[in-house]
Structures are given as structure tokens and as C-alpha cells.
N, C-alpha and C. Protein backbone atom coordinates (compact mmCIF):
# COMPACT_ATOMS: atom_id res chain seq x y z
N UNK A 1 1.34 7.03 12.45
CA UNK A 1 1.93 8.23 11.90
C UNK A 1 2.30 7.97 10.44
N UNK A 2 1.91 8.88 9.28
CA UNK A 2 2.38 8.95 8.09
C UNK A 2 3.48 9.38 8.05
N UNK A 3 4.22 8.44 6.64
CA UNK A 3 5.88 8.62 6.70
C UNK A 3 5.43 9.68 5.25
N UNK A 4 7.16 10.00 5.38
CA UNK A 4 6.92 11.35 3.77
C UNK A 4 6.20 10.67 2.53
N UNK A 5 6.71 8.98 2.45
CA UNK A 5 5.87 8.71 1.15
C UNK A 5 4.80 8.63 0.88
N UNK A 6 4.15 7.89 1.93
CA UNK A 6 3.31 8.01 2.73
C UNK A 6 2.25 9.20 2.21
N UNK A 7 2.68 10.36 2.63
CA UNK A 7 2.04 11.62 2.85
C UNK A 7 1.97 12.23 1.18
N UNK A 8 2.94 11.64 0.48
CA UNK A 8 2.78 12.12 -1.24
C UNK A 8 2.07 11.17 -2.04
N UNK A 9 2.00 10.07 -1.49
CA UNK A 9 0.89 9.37 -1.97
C UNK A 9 -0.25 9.20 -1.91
N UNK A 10 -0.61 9.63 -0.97
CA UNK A 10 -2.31 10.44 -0.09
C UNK A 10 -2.55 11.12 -0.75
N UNK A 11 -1.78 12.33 -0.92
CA UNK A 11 -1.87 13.59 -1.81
C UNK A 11 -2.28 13.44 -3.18
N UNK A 12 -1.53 12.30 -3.83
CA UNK A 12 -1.85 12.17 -5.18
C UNK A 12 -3.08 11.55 -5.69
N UNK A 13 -3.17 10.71 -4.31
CA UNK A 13 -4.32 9.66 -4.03
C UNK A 13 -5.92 10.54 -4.30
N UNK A 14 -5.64 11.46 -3.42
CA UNK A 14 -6.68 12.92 -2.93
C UNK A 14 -7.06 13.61 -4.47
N UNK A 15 -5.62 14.25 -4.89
CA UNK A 15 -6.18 14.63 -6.08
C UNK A 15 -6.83 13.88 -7.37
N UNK A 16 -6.28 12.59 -7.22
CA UNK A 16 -7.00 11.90 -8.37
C UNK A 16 -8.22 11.65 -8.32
N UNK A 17 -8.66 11.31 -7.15
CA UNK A 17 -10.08 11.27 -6.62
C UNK A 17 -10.79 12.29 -6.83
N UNK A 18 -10.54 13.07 -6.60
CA UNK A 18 -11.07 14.60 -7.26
C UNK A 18 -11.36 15.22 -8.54
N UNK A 19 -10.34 14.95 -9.12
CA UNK A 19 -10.45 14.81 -10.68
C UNK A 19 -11.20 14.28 -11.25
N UNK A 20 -10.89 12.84 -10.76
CA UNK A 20 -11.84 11.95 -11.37
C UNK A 20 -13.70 12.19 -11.18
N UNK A 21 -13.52 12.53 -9.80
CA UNK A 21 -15.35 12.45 -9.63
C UNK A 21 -15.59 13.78 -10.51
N UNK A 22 -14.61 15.02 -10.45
CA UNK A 22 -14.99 15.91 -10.81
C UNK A 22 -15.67 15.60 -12.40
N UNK A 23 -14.68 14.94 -13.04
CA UNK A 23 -15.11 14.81 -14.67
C UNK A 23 -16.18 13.80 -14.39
N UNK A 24 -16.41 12.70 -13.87
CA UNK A 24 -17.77 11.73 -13.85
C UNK A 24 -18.70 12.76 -13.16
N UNK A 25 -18.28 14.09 -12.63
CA UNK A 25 -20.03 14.63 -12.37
C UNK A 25 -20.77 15.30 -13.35
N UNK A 26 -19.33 16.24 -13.83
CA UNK A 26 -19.64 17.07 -14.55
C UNK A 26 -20.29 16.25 -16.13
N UNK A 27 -19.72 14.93 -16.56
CA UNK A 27 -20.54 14.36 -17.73
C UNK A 27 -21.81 13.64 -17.22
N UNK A 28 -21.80 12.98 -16.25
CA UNK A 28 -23.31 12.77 -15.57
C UNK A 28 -24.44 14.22 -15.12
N UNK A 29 -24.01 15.22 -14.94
CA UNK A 29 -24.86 16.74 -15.00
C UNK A 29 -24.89 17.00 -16.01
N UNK A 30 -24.14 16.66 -17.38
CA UNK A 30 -24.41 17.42 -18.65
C UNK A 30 -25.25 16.04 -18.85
N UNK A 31 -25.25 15.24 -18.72
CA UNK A 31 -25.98 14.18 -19.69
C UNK A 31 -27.71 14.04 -18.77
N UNK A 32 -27.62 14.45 -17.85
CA UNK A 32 -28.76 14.92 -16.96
C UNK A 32 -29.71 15.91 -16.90
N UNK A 33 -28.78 17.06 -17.18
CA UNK A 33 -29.17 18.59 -17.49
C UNK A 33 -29.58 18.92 -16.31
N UNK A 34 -28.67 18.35 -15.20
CA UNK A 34 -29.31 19.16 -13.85
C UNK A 34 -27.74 18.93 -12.88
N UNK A 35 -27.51 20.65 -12.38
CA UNK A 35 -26.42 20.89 -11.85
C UNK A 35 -26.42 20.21 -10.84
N UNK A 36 -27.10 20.39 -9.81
CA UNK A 36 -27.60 19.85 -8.33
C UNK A 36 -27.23 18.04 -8.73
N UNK A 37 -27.18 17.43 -9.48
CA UNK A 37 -27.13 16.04 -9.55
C UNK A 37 -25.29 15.80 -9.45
N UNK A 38 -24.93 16.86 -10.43
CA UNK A 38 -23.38 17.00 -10.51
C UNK A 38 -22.59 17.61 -9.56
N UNK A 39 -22.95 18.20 -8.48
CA UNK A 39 -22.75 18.40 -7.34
C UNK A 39 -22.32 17.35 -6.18
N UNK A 40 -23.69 16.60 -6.61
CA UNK A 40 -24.20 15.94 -5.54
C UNK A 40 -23.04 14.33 -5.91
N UNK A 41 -22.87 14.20 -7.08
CA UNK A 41 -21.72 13.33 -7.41
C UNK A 41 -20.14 13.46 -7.06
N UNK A 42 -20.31 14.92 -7.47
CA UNK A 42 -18.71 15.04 -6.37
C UNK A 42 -18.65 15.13 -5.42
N UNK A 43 -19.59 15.65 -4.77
CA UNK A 43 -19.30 15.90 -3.27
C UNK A 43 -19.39 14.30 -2.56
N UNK A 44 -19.90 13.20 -3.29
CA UNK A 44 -19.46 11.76 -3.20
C UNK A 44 -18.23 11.58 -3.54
N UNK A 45 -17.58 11.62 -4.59
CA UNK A 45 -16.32 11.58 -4.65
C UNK A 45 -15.43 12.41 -3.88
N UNK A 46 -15.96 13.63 -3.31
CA UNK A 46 -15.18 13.81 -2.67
C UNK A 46 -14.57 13.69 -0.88
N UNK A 47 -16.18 12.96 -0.86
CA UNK A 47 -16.52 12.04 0.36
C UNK A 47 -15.32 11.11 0.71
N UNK A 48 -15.38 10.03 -0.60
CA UNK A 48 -14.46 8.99 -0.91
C UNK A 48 -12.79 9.42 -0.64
N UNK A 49 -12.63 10.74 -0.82
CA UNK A 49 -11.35 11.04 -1.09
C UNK A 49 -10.91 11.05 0.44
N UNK A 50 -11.41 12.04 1.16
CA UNK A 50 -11.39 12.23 2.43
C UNK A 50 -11.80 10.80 3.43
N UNK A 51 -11.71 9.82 3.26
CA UNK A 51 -12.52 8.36 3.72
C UNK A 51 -10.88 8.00 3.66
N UNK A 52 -10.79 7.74 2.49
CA UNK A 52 -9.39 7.32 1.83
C UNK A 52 -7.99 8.18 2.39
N UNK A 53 -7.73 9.37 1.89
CA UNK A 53 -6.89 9.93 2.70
C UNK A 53 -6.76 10.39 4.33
N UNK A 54 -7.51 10.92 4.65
CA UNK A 54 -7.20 11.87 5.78
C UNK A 54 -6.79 10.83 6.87
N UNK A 55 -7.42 9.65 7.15
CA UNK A 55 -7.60 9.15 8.25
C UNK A 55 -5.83 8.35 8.13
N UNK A 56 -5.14 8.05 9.52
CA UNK A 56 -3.69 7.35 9.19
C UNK A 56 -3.64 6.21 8.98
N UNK A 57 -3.88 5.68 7.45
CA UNK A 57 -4.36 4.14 7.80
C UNK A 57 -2.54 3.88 7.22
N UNK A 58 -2.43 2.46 7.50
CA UNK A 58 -1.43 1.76 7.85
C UNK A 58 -0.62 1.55 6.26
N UNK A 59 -1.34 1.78 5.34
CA UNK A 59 -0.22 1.61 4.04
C UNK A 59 0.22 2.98 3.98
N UNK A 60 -0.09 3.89 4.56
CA UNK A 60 0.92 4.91 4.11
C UNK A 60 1.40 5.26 5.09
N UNK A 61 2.10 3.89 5.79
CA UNK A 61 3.56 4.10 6.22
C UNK A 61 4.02 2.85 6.81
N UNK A 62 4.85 2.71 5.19
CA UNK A 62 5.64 1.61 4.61
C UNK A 62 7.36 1.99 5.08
N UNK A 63 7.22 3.31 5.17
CA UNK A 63 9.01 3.91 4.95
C UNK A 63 9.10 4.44 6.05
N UNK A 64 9.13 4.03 7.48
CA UNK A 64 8.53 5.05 8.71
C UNK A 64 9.71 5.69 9.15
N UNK A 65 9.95 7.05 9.50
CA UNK A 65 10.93 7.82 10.16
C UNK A 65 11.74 7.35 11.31
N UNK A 66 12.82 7.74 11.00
CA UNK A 66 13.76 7.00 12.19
C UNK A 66 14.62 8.60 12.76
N UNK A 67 13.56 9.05 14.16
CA UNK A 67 14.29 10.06 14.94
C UNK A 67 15.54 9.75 15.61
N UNK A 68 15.58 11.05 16.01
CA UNK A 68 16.67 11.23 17.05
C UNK A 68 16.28 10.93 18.26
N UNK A 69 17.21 10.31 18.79
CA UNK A 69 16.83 9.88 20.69
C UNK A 69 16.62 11.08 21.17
N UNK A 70 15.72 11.10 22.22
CA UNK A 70 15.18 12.20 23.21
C UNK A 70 16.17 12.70 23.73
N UNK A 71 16.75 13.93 24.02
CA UNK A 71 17.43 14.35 24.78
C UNK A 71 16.76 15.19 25.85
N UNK A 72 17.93 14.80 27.32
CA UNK A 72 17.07 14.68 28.72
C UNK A 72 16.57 15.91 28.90
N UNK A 73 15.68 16.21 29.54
CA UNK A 73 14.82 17.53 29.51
C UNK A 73 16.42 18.29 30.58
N UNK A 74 16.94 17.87 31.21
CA UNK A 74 17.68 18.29 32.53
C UNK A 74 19.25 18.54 31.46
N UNK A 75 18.91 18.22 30.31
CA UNK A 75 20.30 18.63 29.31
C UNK A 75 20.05 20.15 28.52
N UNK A 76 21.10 20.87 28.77
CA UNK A 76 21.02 21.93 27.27
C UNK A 76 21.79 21.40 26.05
N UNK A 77 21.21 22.27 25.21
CA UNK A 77 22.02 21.87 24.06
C UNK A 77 22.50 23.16 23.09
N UNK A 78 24.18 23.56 23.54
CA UNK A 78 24.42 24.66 22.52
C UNK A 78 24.51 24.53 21.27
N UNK A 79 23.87 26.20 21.07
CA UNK A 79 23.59 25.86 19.57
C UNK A 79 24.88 25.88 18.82
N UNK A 80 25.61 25.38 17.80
CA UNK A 80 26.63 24.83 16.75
C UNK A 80 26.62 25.82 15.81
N UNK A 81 28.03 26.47 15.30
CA UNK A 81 27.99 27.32 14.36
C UNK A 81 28.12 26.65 13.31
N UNK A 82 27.32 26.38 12.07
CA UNK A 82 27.29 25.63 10.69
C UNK A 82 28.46 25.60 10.28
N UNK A 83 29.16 24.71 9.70
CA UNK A 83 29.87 24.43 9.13
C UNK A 83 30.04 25.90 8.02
N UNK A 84 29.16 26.35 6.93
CA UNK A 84 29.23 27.64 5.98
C UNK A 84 30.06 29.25 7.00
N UNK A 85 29.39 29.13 8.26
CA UNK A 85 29.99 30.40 8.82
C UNK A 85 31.24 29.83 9.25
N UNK A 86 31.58 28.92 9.67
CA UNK A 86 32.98 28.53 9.96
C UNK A 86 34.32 28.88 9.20
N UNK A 87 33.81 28.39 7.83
CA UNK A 87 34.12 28.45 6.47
C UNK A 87 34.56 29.65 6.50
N UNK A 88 33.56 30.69 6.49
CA UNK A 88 33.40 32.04 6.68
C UNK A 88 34.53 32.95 7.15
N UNK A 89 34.83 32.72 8.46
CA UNK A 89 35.39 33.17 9.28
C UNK A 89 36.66 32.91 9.61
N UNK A 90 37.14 31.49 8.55
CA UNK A 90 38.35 30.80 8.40
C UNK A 90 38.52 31.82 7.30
N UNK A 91 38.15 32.32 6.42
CA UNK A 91 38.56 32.66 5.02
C UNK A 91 39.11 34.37 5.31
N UNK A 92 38.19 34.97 6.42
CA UNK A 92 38.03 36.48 6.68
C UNK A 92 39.32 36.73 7.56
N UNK A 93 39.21 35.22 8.50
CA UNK A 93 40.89 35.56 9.23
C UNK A 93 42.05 35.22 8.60
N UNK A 94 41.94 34.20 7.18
CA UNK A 94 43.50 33.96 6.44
C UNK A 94 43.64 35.54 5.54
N UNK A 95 42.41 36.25 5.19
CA UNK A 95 42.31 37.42 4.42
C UNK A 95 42.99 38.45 5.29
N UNK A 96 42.82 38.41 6.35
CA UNK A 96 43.57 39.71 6.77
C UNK A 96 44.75 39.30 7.72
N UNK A 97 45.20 38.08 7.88
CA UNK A 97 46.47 37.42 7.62
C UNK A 97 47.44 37.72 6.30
N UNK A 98 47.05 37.43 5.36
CA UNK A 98 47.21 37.77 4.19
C UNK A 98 47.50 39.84 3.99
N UNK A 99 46.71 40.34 4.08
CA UNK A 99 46.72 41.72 4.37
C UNK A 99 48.22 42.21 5.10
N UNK A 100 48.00 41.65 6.52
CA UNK A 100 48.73 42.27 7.46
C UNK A 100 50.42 41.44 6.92
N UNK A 101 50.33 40.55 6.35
CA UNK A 101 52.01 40.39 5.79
C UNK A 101 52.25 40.80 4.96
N UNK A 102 51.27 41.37 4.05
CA UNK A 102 51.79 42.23 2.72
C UNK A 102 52.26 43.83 3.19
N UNK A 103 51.31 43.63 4.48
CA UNK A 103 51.96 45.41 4.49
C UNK A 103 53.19 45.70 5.53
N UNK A 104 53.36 44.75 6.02
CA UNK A 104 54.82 44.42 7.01
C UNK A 104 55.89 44.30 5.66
N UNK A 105 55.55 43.73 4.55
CA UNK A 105 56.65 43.73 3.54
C UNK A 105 56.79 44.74 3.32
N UNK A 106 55.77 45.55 2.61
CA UNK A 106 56.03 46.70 2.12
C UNK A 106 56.47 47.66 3.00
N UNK A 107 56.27 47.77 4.40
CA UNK A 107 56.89 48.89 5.33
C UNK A 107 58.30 48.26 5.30
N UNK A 108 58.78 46.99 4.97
CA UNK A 108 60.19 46.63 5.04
C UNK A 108 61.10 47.34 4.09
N UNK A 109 59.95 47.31 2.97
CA UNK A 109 60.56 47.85 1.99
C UNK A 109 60.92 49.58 1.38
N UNK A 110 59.66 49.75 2.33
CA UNK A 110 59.99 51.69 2.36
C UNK A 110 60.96 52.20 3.36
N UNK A 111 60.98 51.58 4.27
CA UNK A 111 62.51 51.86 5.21
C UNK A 111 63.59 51.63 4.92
N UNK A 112 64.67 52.48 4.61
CA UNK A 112 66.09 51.94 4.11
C UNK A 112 66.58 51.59 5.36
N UNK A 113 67.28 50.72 5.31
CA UNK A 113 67.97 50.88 6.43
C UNK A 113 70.00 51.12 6.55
């Protein structure tokens, strides 16, 4: 299995390979004067690329992922309200905490007694 670095280094790996054959075809077809030759050069390089990347070979994954233990198929697991809505809902109930003692003052204060 490819780890993330792994997987961005393939990538970069991929495109350089590409690039590269692309410009060695395209100056080997101009210096040729035949498209079909410059074709036929990248689609080697791009042979190479796909040889090189796609397959999971073992240097690209140096940094390997460290999961979470399996949890038992015979377990549920409720879902957790995020920490942000918590937040949320702490702030909406001190707000109308807040509310409801300002207006207990003020009814204190419109009643003479």
C-alpha cells in the first residue's frame, strides 16, 4: 500500500516523465520531420511513466499509515457532536441566559413596589 508521500512522489515522478519525453519527442519529430516518430517517443515515455508509477512498488512507502484498530462488527458507534456545535450551543444557551436576566431586571424595575 502507498503512503501519502509516497503517492506525491509518484505523481511528480509521473509528471516529470511526461514532460520530459514530451519535449525529447517533440525535438526528435522536429529534427525528423515526421509526427508519427514523435508520437511514437512519447507514448515510450509514457510507457516508462506508467512502469514506474502505477504499480505499488516498495519505495513509495517509506512513511506507512498507522490506522485505527478495527472496531467489532457486533459494536455501534454513536455518532459525536463536534466539538464547533458544542461551542455553538454553549454560546446560544449563555445568550438567552443572558436575555432572560436582563429582562427579570427590568420587570423588577418597572414594578414599584
Amino acid at each position: 500500500m502507498v503512503d501519502f508521500a509516497g503517492q506525491k512522489a509518484s505523481e511528480y515522478l509521473y509528471y516529470g516523465i511526461c514532460v520530459f519525453s514530451g519535449i525529447v519527442a517533440w525535438f526528435i519529430g522536429w529534427v525528423q520531420k515526421d509526427f508519427s516518430i514523435a508520437v511514437k517517443v512519447w507514448a515510450g515515455g509514457l510507457a516508462v511513466a506508467i512502469v514506474m508509477c502505477v504499480p505499488d512498488w516498495s519505495i513509495y512507502n517509506k512513511k506507512p499509515v498507522t490506522w485505527l484498530k478495527e472496531v467489532g462488527s457486533t459494536e455501534t458507534v454513536e455518532p459525536t457532536v463536534s466539538s464547533h456545535k458544542k461551542k455553538e450551543k454553549k454560546e446560544k444557551k449563555e445568550k438567552k441566559e443572558k436575555k432572560e436576566t436582563k429582562e427579570k431586571k427590568q420587570e423588577k424595575k418597572e414594578k414599584p413596589e
